[in-house]
N, C-alpha and C. Protein backbone atom coordinates (compact mmCIF):
# COMPACT_ATOMS: atom_id res chain seq x y z
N UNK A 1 0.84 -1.19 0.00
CA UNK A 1 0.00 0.00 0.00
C UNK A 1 0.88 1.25 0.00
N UNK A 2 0.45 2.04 -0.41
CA UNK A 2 1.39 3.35 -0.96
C UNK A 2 0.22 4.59 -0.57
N UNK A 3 0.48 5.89 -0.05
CA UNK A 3 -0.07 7.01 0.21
C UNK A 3 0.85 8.01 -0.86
N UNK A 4 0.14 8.62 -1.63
CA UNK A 4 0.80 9.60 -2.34
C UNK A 4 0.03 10.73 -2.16
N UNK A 5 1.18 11.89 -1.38
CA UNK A 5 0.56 12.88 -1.44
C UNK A 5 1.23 14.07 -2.53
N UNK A 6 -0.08 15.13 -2.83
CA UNK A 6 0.67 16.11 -3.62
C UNK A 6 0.00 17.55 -3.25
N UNK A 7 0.48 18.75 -3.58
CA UNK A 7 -0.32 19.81 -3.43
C UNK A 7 0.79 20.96 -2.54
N UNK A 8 1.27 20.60 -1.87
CA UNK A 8 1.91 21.55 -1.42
C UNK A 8 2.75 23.08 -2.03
N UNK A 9 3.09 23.43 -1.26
CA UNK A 9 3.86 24.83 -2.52
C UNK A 9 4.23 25.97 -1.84
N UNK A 10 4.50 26.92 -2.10
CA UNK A 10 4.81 28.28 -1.04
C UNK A 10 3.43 29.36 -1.45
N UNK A 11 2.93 29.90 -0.27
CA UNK A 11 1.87 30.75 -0.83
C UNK A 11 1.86 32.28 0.07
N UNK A 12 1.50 33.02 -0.04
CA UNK A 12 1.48 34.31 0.35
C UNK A 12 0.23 34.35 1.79
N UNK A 13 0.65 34.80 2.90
CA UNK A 13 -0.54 34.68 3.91
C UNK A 13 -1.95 35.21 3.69
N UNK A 14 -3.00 34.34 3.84
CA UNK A 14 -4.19 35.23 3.41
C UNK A 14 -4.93 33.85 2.35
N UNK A 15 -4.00 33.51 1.48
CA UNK A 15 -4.02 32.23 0.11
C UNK A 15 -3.94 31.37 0.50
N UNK A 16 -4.26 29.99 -0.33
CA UNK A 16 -4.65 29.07 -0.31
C UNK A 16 -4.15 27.73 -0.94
N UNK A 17 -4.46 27.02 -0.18
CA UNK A 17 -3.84 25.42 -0.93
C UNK A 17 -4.53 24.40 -1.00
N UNK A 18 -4.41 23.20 -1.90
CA UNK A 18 -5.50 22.37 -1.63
C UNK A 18 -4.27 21.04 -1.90
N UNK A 19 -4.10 20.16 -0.75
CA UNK A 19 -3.50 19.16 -0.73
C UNK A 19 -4.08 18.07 -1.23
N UNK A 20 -3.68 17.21 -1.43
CA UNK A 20 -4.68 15.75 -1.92
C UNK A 20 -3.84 14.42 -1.38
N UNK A 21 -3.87 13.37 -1.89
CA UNK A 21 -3.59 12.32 -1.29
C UNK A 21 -4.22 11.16 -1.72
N UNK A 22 -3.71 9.97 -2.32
CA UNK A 22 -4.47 9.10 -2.77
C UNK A 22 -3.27 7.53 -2.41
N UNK A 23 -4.41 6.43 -1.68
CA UNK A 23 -4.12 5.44 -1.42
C UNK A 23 -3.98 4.36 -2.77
N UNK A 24 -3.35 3.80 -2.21
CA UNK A 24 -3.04 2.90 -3.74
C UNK A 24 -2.73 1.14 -3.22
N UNK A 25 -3.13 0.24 -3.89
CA UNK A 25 -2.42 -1.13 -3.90
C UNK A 25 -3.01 -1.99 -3.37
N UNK A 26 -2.74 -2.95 -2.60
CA UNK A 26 -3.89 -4.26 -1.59
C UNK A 26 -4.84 -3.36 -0.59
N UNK A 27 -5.92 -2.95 -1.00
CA UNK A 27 -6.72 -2.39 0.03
C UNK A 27 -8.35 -3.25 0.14
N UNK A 28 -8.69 -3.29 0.70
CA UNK A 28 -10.01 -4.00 1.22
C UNK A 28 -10.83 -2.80 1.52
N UNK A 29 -10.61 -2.18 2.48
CA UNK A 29 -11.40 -0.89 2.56
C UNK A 29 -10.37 0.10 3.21
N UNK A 30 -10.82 1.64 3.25
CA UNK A 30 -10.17 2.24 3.85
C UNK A 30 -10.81 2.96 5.11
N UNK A 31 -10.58 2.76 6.21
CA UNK A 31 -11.44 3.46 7.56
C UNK A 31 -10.99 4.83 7.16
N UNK A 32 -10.32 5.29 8.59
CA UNK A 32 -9.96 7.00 8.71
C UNK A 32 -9.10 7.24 8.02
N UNK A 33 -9.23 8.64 7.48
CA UNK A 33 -7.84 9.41 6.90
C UNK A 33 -8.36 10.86 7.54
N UNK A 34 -6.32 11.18 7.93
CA UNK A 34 -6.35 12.45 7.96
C UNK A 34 -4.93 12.87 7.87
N UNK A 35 -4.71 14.26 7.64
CA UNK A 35 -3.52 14.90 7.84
C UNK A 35 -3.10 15.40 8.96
N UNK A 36 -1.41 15.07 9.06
CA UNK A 36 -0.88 15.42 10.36
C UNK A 36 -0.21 16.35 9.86
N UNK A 37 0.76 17.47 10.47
CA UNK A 37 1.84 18.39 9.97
C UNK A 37 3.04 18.46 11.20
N UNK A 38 3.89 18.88 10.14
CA UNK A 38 4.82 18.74 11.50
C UNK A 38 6.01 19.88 11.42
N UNK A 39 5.85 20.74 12.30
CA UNK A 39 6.38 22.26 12.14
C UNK A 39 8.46 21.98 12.20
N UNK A 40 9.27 23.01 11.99
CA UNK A 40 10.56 22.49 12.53
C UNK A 40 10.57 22.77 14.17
N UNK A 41 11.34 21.64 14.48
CA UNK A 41 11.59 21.83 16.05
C UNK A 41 10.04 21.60 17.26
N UNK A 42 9.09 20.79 16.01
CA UNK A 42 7.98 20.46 16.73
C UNK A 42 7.63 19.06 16.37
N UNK A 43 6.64 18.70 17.28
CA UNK A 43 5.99 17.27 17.25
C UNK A 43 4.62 17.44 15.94
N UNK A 44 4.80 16.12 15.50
CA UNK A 44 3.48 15.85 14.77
C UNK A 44 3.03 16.08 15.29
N UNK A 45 1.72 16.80 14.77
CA UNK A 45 0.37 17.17 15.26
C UNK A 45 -0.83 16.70 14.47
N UNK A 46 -1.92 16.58 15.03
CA UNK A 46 -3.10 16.31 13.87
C UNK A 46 -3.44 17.49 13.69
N UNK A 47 -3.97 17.66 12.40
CA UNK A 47 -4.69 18.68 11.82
C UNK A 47 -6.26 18.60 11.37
N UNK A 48 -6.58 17.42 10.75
CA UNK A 48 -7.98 16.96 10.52
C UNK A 48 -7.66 15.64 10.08
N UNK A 49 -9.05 15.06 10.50
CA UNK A 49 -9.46 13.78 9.93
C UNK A 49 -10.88 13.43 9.98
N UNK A 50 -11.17 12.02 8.80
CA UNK A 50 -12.09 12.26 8.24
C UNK A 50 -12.92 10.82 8.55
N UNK A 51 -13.63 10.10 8.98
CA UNK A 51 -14.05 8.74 9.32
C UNK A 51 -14.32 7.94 7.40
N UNK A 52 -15.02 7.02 7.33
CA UNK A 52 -15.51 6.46 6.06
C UNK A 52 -16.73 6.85 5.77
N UNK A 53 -17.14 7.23 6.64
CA UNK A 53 -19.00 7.93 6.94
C UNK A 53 -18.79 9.60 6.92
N UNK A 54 -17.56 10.01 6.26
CA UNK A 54 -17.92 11.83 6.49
C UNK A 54 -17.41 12.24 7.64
N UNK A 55 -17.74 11.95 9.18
CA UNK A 55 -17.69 12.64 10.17
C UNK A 55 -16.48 13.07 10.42
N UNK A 56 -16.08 14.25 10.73
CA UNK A 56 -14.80 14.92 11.00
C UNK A 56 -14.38 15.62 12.19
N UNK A 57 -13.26 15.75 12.12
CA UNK A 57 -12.65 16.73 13.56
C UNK A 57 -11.59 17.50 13.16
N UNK A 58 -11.37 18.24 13.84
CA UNK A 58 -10.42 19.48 13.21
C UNK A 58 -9.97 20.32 14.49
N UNK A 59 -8.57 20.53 14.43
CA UNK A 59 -7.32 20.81 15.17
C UNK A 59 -8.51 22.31 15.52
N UNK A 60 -7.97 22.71 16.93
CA UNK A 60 -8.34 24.01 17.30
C UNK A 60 -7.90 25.08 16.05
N UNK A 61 -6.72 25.55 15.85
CA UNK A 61 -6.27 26.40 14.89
C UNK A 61 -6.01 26.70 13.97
N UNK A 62 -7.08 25.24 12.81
CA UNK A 62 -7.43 25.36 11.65
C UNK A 62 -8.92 25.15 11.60
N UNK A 63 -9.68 25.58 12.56
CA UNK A 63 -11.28 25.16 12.35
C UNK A 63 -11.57 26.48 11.71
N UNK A 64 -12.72 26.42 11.12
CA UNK A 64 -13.06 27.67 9.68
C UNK A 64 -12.14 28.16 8.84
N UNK A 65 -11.00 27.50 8.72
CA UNK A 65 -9.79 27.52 7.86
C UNK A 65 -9.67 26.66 7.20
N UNK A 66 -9.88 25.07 7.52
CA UNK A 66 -9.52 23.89 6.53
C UNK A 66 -10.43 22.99 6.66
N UNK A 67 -10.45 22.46 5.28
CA UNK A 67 -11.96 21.60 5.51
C UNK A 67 -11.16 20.47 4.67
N UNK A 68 -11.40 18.76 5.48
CA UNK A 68 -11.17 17.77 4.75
C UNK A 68 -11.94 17.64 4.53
N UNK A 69 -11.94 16.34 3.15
CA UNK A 69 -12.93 15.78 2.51
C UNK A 69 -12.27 14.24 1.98
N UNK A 70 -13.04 13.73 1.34
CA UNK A 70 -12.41 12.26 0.63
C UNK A 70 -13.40 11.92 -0.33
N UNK A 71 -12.47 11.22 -1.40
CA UNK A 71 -13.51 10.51 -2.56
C UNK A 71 -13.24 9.22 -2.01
N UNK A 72 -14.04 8.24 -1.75
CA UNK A 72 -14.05 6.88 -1.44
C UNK A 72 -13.86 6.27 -2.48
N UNK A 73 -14.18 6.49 -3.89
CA UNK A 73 -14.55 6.00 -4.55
C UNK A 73 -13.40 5.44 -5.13
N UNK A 74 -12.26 6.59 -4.93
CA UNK A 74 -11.03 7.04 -5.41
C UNK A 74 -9.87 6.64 -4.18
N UNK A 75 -10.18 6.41 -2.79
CA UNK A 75 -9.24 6.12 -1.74
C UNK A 75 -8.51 7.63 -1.65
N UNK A 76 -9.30 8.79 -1.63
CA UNK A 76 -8.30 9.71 -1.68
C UNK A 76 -8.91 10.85 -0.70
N UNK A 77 -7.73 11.50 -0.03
CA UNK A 77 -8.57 12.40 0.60
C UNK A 77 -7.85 13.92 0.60
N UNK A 78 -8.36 14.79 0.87
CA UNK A 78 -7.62 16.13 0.63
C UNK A 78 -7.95 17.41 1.89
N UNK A 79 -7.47 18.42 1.52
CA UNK A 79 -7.63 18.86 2.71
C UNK A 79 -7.25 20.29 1.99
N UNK A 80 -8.67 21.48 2.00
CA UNK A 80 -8.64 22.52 1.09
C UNK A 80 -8.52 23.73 2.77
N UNK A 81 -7.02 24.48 2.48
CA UNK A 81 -6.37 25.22 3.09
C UNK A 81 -6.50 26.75 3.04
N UNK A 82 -7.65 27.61 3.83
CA UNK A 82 -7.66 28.49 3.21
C UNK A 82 -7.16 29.66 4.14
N UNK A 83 -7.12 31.40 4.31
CA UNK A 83 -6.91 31.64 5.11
C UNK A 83 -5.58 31.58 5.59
N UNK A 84 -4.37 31.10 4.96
CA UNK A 84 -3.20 30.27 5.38
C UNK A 84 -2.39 31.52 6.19
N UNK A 85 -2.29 31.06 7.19
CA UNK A 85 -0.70 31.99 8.32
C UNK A 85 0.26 31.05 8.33
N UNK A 86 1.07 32.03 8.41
CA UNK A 86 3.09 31.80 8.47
C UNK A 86 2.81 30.70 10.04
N UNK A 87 2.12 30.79 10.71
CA UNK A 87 2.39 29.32 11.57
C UNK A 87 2.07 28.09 11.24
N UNK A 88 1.19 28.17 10.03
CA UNK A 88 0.78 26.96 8.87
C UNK A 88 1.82 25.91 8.26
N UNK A 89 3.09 27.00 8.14
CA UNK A 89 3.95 26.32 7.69
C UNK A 89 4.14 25.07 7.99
N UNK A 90 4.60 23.97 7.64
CA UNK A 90 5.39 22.76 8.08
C UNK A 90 5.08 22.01 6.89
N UNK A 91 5.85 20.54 7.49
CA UNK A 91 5.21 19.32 6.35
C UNK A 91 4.26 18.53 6.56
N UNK A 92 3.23 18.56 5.61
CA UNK A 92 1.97 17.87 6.14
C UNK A 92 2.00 16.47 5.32
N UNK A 93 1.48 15.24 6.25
CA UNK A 93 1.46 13.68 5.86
C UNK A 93 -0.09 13.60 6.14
N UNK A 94 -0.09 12.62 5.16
CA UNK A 94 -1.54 12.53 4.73
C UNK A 94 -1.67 10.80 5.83
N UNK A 95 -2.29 10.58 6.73
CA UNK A 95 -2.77 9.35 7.36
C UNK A 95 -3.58 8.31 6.60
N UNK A 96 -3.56 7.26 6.63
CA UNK A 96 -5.03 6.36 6.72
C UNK A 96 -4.87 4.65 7.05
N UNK A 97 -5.93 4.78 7.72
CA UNK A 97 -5.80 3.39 8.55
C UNK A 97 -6.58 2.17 7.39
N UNK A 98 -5.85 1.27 6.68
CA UNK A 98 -6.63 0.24 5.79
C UNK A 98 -6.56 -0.95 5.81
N UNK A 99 -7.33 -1.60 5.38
CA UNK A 99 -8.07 -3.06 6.28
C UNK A 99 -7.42 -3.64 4.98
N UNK A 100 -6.29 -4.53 4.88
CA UNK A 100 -6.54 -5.67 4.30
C UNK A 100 -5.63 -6.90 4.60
N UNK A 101 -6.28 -7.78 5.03
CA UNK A 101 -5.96 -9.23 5.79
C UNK A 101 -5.95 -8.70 7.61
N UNK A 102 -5.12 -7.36 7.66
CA UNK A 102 -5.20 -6.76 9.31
C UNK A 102 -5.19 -5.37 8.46
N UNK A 103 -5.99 -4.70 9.94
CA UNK A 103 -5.89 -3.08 10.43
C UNK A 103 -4.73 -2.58 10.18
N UNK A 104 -4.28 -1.97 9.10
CA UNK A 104 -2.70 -1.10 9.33
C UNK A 104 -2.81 0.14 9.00
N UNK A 105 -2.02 1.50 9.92
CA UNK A 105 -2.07 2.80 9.60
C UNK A 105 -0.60 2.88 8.65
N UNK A 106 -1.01 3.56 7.66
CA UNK A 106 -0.25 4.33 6.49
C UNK A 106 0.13 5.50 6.72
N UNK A 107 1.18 5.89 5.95
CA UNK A 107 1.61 7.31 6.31
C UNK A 107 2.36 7.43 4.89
N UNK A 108 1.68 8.82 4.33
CA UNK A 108 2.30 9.14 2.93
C UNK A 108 3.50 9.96 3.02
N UNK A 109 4.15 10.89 2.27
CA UNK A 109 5.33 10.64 2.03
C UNK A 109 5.57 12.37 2.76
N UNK A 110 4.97 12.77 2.93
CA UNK A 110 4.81 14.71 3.43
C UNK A 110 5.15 14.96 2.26
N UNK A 111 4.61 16.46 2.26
CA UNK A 111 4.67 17.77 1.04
C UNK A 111 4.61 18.61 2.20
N UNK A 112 5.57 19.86 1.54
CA UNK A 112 6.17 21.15 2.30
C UNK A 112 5.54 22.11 2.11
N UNK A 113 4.47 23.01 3.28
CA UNK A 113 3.79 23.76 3.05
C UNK A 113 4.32 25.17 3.56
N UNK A 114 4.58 25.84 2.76
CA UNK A 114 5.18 27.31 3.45
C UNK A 114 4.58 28.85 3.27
N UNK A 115 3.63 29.20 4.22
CA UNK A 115 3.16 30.41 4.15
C UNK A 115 4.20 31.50 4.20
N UNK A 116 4.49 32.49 3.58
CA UNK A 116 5.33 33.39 3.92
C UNK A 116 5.12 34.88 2.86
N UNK A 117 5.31 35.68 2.90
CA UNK A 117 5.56 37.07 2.05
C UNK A 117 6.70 37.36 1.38
């Protein structure tokens, strides 16, 4: 199983990004996905995630800022960034936990997100 993420880029504070992410290879189904980020000189953090049913949660200091979503259809999920501040920065990894033969969490490859002027 393979997580490929893409989308990242440098953007001006205020602008916007839309990450994506798509699972690939022996999958049976896919439960949760979400994105973590991880600042320099900081711990992974979650940022959002998304159940197989829609339901979501979202980090205190991107709520009305970033909204995940997922195509099931597609194993893919994304995460549209708007609003973006210079504390946004870091590298964000796309999660997801997928069922096939056992439960295993995935972790895609990070893309480098850098708010700045």
């Amino acid at each position: 199983v393979q997580l490929q993420a893409s989308g990242g880029g440098l953007v001006q504070p205020g602008g916007s990004l839309k990450l994506s992410c798509a699972a690939s290879g022996s999958i049976f189904s896919v439960n949760a996905m979400g994105w973590y980020r991880q600042a320099p000189g900081k711990q992974r953090e979650l940022v959002a995630a998304i159940t197989s049913g829609g339901s979501t949660n979202y980090a205190d200091p991107v709520k009305g800022r970033f909204t995940i979503s997922r195509d099931n259809a597609k194993n893919t999920v994304y995460l549209q960034m708007n609003s973006l501040k210079p504390e946004d920065t870091a590298v964000y990894y796309c999660n997801a936990r997928i069922l096939y033969l056992v439960l295993t969490d995935y972790w895609g490859q990070g893309t480098q997100v850098t708010v700045s002027s």
